[in-house]
N, C-alpha and C. Protein backbone atom coordinates (compact mmCIF):
# COMPACT_ATOMS: atom_id res chain seq x y z
N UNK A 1 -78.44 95.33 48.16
CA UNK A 1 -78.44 96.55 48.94
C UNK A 1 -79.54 96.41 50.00
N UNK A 2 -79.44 96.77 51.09
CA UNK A 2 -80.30 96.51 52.54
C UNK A 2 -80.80 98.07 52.19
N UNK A 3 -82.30 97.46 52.84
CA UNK A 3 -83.47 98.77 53.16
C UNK A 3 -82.71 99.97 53.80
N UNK A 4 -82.24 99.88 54.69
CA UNK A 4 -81.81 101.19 55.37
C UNK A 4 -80.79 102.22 54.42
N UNK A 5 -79.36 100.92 53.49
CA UNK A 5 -79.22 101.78 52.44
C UNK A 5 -79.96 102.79 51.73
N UNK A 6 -81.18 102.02 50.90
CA UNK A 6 -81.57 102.19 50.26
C UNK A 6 -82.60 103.42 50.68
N UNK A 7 -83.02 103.29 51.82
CA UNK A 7 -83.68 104.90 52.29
C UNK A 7 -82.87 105.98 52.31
N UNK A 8 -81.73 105.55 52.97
CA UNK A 8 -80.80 106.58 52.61
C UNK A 8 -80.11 107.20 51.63
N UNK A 9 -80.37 106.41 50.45
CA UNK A 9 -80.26 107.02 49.38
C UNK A 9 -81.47 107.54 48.25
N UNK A 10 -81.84 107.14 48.92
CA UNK A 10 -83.50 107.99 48.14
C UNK A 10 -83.97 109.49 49.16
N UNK A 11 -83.77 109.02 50.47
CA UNK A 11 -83.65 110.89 51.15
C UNK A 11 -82.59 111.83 50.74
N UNK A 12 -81.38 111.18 50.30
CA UNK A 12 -80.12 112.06 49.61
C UNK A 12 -80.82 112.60 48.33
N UNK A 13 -81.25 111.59 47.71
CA UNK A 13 -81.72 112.32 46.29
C UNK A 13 -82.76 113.16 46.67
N UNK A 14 -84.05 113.01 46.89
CA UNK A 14 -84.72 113.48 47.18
C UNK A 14 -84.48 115.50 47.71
N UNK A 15 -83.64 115.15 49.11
CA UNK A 15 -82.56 116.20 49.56
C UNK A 15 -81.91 117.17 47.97
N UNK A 16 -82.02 116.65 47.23
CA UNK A 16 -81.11 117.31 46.11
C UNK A 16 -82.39 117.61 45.29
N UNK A 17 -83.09 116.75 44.98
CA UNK A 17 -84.30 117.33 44.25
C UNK A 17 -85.32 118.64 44.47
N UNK A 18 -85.04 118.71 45.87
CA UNK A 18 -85.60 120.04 46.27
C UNK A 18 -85.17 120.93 46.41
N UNK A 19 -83.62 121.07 46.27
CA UNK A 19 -82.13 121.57 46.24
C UNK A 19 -82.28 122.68 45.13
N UNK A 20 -82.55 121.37 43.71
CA UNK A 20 -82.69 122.32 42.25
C UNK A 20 -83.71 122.74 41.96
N UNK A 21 -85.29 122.34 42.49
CA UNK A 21 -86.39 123.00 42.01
C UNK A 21 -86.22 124.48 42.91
N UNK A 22 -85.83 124.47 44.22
CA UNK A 22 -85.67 126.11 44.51
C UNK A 22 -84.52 126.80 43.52
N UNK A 23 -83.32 126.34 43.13
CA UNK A 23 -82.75 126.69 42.57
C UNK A 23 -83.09 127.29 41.07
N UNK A 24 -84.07 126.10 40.50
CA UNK A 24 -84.74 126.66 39.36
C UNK A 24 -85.53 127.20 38.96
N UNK A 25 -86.37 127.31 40.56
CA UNK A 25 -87.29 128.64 40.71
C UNK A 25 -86.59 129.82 41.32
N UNK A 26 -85.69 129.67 41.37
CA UNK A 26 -85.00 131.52 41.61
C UNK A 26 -85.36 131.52 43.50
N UNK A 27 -85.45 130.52 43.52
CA UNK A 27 -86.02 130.39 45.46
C UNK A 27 -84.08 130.46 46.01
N UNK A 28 -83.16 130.14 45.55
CA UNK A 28 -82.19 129.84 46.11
C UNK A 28 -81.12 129.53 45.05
N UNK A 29 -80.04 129.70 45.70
CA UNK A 29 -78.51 129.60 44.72
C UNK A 29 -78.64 127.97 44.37
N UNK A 30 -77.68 127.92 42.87
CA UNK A 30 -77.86 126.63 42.63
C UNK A 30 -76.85 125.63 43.79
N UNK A 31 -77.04 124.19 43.96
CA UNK A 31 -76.44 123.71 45.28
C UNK A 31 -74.98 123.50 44.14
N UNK A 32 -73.77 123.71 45.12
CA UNK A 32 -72.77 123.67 44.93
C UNK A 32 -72.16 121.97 44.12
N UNK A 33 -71.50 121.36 43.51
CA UNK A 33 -71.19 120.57 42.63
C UNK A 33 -70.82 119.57 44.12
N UNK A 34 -70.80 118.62 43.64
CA UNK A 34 -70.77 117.76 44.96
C UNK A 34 -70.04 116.76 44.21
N UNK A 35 -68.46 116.22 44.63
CA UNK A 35 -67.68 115.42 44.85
C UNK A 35 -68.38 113.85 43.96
N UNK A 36 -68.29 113.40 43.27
CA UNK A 36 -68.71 111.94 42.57
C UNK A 36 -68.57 110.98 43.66
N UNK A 37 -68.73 110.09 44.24
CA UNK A 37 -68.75 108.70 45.28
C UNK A 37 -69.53 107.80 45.08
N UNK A 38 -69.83 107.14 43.81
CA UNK A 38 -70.46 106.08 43.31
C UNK A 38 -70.52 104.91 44.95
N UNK A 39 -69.74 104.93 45.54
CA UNK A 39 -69.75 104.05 46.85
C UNK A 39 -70.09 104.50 47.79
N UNK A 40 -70.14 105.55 48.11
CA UNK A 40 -70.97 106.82 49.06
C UNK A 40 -72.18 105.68 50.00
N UNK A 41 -72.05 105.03 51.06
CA UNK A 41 -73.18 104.33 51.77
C UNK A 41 -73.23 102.69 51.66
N UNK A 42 -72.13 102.90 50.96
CA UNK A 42 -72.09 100.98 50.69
C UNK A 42 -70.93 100.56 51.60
N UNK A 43 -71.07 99.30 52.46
CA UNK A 43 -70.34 98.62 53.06
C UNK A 43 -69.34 98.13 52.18
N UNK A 44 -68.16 97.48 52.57
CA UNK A 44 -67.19 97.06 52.07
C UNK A 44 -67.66 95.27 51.54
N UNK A 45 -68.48 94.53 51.93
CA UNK A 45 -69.35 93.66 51.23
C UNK A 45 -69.97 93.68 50.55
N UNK A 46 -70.80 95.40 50.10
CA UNK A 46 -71.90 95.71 49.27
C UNK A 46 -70.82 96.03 47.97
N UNK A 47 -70.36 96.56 48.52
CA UNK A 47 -69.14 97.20 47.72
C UNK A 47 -68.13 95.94 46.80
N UNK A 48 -67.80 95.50 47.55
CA UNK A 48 -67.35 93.59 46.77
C UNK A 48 -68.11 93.30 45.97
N UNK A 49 -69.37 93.12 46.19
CA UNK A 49 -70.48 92.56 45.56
C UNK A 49 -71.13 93.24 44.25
N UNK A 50 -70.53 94.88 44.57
CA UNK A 50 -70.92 95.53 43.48
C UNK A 50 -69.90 95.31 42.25
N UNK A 51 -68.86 95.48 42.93
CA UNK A 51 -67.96 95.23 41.38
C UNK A 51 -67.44 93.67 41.06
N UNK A 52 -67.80 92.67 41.89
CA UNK A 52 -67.91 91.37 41.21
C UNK A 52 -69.26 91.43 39.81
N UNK A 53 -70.34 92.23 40.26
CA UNK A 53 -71.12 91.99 39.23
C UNK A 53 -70.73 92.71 38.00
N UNK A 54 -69.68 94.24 38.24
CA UNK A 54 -69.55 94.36 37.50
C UNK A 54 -68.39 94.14 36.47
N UNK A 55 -67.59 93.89 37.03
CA UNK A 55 -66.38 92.86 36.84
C UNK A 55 -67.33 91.48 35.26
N UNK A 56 -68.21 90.82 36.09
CA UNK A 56 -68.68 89.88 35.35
C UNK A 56 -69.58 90.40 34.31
N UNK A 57 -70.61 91.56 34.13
CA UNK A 57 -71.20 92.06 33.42
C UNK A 57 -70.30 92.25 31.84
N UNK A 58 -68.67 93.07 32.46
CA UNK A 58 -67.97 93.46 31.21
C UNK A 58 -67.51 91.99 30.67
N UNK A 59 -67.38 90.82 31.20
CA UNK A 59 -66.44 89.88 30.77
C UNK A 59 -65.13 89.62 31.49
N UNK A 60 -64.88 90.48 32.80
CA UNK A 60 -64.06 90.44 33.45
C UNK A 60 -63.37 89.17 34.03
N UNK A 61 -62.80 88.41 34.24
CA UNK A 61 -62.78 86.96 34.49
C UNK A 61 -61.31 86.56 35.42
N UNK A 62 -60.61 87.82 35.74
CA UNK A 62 -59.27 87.01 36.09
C UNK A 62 -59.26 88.34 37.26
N UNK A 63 -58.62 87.87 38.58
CA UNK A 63 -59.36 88.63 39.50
C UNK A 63 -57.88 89.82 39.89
N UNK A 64 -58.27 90.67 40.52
CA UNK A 64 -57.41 91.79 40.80
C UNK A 64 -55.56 91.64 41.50
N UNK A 65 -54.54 92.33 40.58
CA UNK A 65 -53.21 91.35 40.94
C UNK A 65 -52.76 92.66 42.11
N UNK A 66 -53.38 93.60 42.30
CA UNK A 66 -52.62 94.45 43.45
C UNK A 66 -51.47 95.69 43.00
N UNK A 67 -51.72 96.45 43.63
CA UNK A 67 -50.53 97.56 43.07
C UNK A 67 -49.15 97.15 42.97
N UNK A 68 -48.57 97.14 44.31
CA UNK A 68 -47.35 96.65 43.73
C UNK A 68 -47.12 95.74 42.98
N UNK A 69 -47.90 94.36 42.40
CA UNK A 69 -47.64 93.59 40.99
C UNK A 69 -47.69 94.98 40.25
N UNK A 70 -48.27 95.42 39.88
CA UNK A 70 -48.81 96.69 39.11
C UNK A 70 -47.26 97.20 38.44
N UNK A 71 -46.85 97.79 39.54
CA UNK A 71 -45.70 98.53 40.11
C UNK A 71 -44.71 97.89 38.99
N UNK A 72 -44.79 96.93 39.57
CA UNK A 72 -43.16 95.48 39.19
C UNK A 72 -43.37 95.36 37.69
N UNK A 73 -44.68 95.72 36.89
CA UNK A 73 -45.15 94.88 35.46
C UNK A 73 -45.02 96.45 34.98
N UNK A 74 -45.34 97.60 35.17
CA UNK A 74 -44.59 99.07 34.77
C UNK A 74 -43.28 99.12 34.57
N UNK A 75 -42.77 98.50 35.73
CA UNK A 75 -41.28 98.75 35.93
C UNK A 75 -40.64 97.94 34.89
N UNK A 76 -41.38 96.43 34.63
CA UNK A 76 -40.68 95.60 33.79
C UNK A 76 -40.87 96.21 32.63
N UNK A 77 -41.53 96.92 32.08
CA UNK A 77 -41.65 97.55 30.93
C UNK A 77 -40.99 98.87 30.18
N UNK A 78 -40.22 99.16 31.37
CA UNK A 78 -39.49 100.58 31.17
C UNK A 78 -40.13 101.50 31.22
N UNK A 79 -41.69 101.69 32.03
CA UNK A 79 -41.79 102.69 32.37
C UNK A 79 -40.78 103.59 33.74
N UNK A 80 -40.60 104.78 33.87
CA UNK A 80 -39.76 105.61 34.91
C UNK A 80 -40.39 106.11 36.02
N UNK A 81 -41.02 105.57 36.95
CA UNK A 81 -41.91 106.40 38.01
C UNK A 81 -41.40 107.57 38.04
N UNK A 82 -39.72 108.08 37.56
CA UNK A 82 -39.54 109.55 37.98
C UNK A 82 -39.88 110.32 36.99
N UNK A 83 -40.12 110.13 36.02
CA UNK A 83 -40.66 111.16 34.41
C UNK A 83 -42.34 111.18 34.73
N UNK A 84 -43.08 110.89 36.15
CA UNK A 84 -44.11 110.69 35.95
C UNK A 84 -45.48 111.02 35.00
N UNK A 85 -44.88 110.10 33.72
CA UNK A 85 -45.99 110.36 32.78
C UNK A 85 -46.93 110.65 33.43
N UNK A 86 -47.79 109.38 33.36
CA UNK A 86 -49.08 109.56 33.84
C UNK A 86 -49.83 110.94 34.28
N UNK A 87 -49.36 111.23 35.30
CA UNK A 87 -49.57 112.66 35.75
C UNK A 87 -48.93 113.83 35.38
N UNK A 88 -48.36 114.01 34.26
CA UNK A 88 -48.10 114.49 33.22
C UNK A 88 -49.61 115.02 32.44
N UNK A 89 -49.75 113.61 31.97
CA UNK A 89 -50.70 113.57 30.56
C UNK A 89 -51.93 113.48 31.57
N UNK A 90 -52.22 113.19 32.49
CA UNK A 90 -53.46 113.79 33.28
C UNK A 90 -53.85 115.54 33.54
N UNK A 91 -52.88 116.13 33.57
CA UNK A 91 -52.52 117.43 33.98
C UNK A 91 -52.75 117.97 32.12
N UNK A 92 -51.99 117.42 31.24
CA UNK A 92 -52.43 118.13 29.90
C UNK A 92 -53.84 117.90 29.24
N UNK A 93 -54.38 116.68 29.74
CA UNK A 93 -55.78 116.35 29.49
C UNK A 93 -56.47 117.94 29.89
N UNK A 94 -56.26 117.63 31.66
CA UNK A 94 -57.45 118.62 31.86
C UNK A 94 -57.44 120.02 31.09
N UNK A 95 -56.26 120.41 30.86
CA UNK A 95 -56.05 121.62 30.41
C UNK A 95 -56.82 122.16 28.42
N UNK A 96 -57.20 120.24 27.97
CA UNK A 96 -57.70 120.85 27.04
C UNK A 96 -59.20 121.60 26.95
């Protein structure tokens, strides 16, 4: 990660740290829930680089086959893109 990243993500936090101490001093409403973006400021090289390590950290070893393989190895299996499970059982998750 390059310096300039890295300032910029320590003024974001920072930015938020002063966010919740007014908030938790009754100085101000708590700051609104903010969207997850684990990649939020990373280049598309930093970004490579991040999940090769983590790719290799888990044991990962055989490299990414692409959606449509994806697609074709569902399909060979009898899943139905039109019964769309998936988003089905995503939709009953949240609901528990």
């Amino acid at each position: 990660m390059n310096r300039s990243t890295l300032m910029r993500r320590i003024e974001e936090l920072e930015r938020e740290l002063a966010e919740l101490r007014k908030a938790l001093a009754g100085e101000a409403p708590p700051p609104a829930e903010k969207e997850f973006r684990p990649t939020r400021g990373l280049n598309k090289e930093e970004l490579r680089d991040s999940i090769d390590r983590a790719f290799q950290e888990m044991g990962v070893r055989a490299r990414p086959i692409g959606a449509e393989k994806v697609q074709q190895l569902l399909l060979a299996c009898g899943v139905k893109p039109e019964e769309n499970a998936f988003s089905r059982e995503i939709v009953a998750m949240r609901g528990e």
